[in-house]
Protein backbone atom coordinates (compact mmCIF):
# COMPACT_ATOMS: atom_id res chain seq x y z
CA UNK A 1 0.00 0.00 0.00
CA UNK A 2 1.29 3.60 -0.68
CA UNK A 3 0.99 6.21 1.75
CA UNK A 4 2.50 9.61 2.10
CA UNK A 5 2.71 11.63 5.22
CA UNK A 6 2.98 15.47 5.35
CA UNK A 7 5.45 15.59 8.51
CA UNK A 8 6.59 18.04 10.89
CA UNK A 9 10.07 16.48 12.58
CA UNK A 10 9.86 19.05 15.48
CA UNK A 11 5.80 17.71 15.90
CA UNK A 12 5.75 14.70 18.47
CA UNK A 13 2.31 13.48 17.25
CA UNK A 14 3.97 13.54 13.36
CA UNK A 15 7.04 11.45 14.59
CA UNK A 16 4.61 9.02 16.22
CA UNK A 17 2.69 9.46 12.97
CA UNK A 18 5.37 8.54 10.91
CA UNK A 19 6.64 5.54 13.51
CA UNK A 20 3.45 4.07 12.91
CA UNK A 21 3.74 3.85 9.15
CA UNK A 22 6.74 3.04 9.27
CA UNK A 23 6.32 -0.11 11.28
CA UNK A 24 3.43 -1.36 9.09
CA UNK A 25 4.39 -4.21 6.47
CA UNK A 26 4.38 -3.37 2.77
CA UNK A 27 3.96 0.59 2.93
CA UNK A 28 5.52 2.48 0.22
CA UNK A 29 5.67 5.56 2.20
CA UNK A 30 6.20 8.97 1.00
CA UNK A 31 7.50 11.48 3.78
CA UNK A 32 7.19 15.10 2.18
CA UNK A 33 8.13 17.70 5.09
CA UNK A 34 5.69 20.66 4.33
CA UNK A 35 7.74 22.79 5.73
CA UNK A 36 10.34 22.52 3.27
CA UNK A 37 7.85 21.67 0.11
CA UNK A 38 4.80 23.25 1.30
CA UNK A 39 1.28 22.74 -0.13
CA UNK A 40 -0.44 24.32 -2.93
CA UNK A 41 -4.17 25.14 -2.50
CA UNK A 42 -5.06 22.63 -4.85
CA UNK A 43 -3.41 19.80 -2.74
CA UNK A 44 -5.02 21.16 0.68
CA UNK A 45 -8.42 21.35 -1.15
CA UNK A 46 -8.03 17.92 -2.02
CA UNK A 47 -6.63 16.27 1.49
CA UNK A 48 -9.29 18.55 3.32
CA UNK A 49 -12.61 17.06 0.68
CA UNK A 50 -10.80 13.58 1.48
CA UNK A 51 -10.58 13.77 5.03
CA UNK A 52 -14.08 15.40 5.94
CA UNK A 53 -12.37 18.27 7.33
CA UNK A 54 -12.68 21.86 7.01
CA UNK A 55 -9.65 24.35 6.30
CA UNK A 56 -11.31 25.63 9.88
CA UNK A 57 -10.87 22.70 11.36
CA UNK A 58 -7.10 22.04 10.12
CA UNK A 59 -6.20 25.67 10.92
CA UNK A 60 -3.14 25.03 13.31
CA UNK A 61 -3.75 27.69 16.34
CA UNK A 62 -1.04 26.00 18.67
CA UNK A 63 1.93 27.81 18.31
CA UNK A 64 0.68 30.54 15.04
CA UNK A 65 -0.67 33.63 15.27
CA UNK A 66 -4.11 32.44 13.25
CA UNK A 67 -6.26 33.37 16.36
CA UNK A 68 -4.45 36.46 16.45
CA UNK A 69 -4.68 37.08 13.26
CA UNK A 70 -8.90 35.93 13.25
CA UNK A 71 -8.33 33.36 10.92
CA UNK A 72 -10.87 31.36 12.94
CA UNK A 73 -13.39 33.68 10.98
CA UNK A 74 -12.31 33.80 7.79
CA UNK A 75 -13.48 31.90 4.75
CA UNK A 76 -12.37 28.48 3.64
CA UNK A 77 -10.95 30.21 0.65
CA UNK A 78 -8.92 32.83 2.41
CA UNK A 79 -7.86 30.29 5.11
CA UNK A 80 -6.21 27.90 2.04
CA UNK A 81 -4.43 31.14 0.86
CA UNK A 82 -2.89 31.99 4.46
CA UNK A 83 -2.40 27.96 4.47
CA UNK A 84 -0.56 27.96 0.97
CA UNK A 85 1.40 30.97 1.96
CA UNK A 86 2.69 29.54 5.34
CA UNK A 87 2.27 26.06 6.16
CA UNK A 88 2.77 26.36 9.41
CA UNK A 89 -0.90 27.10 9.81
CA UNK A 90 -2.02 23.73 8.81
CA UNK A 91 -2.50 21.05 11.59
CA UNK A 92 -0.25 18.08 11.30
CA UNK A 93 0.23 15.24 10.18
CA UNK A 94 -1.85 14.47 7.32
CA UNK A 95 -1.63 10.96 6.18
CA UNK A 96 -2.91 9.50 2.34
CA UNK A 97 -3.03 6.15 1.39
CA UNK A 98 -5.45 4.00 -0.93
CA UNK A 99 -8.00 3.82 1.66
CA UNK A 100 -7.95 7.41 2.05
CA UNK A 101 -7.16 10.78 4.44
CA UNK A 102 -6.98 11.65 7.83
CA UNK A 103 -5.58 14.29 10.00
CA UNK A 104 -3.59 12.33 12.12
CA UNK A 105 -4.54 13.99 15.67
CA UNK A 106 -4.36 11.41 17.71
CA UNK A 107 -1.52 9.27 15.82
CA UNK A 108 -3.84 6.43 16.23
CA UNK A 109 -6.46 7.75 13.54
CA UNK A 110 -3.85 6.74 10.84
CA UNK A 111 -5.16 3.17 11.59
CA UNK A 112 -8.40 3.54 9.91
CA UNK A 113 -6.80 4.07 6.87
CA UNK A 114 -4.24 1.19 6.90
C-alpha cells in the first residue's frame, strides 16, 4: 500500500505518525516535510474534501498567530491562501493512502486508513 505523510520532525504526534507507518508491512511511504515543500491550495483542497475536514478545522492555532490574526473567521478560501502561503498554519500530520485521508490527531487515527 502507498501512503505519504505530510510531517513536521519538530511535531511529536507527526514522529509518532510517521513511527506508525513506518512499522506497518508493505507501505511504500512517502514522507514530504511541508515545511520545506509546502502545499499548494489545490493539494489542501483535495486532502481537506478527502478527510471530511474543514480548512477551519485544520487551521493550526497551537503555536501561530491564526487566532491572532482571526483566521478562525475567515473563509475556507482565504484560510487555504494563508495555508498555501505559510504552512505552518495547517495542523499536522496528514496521512494518504489508498483507503484514504486523515488528520492524524491522535496518531492512532492513521489506523483507519491502513
Amino acid at each position: 500500500m502507498k501512503a505519504t505523510i505530510w510531517h513536521n520532525p519538530a511535531c511529536g504526534t507527526s514522529r509518532k505518525t510517521l513511527a506508525v507507518l513506518q512499522e506497518t508491512p508493505d507501505i511504500d511511504l512517502t514522507v514530504v516535510e511541508y515545511l520545506k515543500t509546502p502545499y499548494d491550495a489545490d493539494k489542501l483542497r483535495q486532502l481537506f474534501d478527502a478527510a471530511g475536514v474543514s480548512a477551519r478545522d485544520a487551521l493550526r492555532l497551537r503555536g501561530t498567530d491564526a487566532a491572532e490574526r482571526g483566521m478562525t473567521d475567515w473563509t475556507e478560501d482565504a484560510i487555504i491562501a494563508a495555508m498555501a502561503a505559510n504552512a505552518a498554519y495547517v495542523e499536522r500530520p496528514f496521512v494518504e493512502t489508498d483507503k484514504g485521508v486523515r488528520l492524524c490527531r491522535p496518531q492512532d487515527k492513521v489506523l483507519e486508513i491502513l
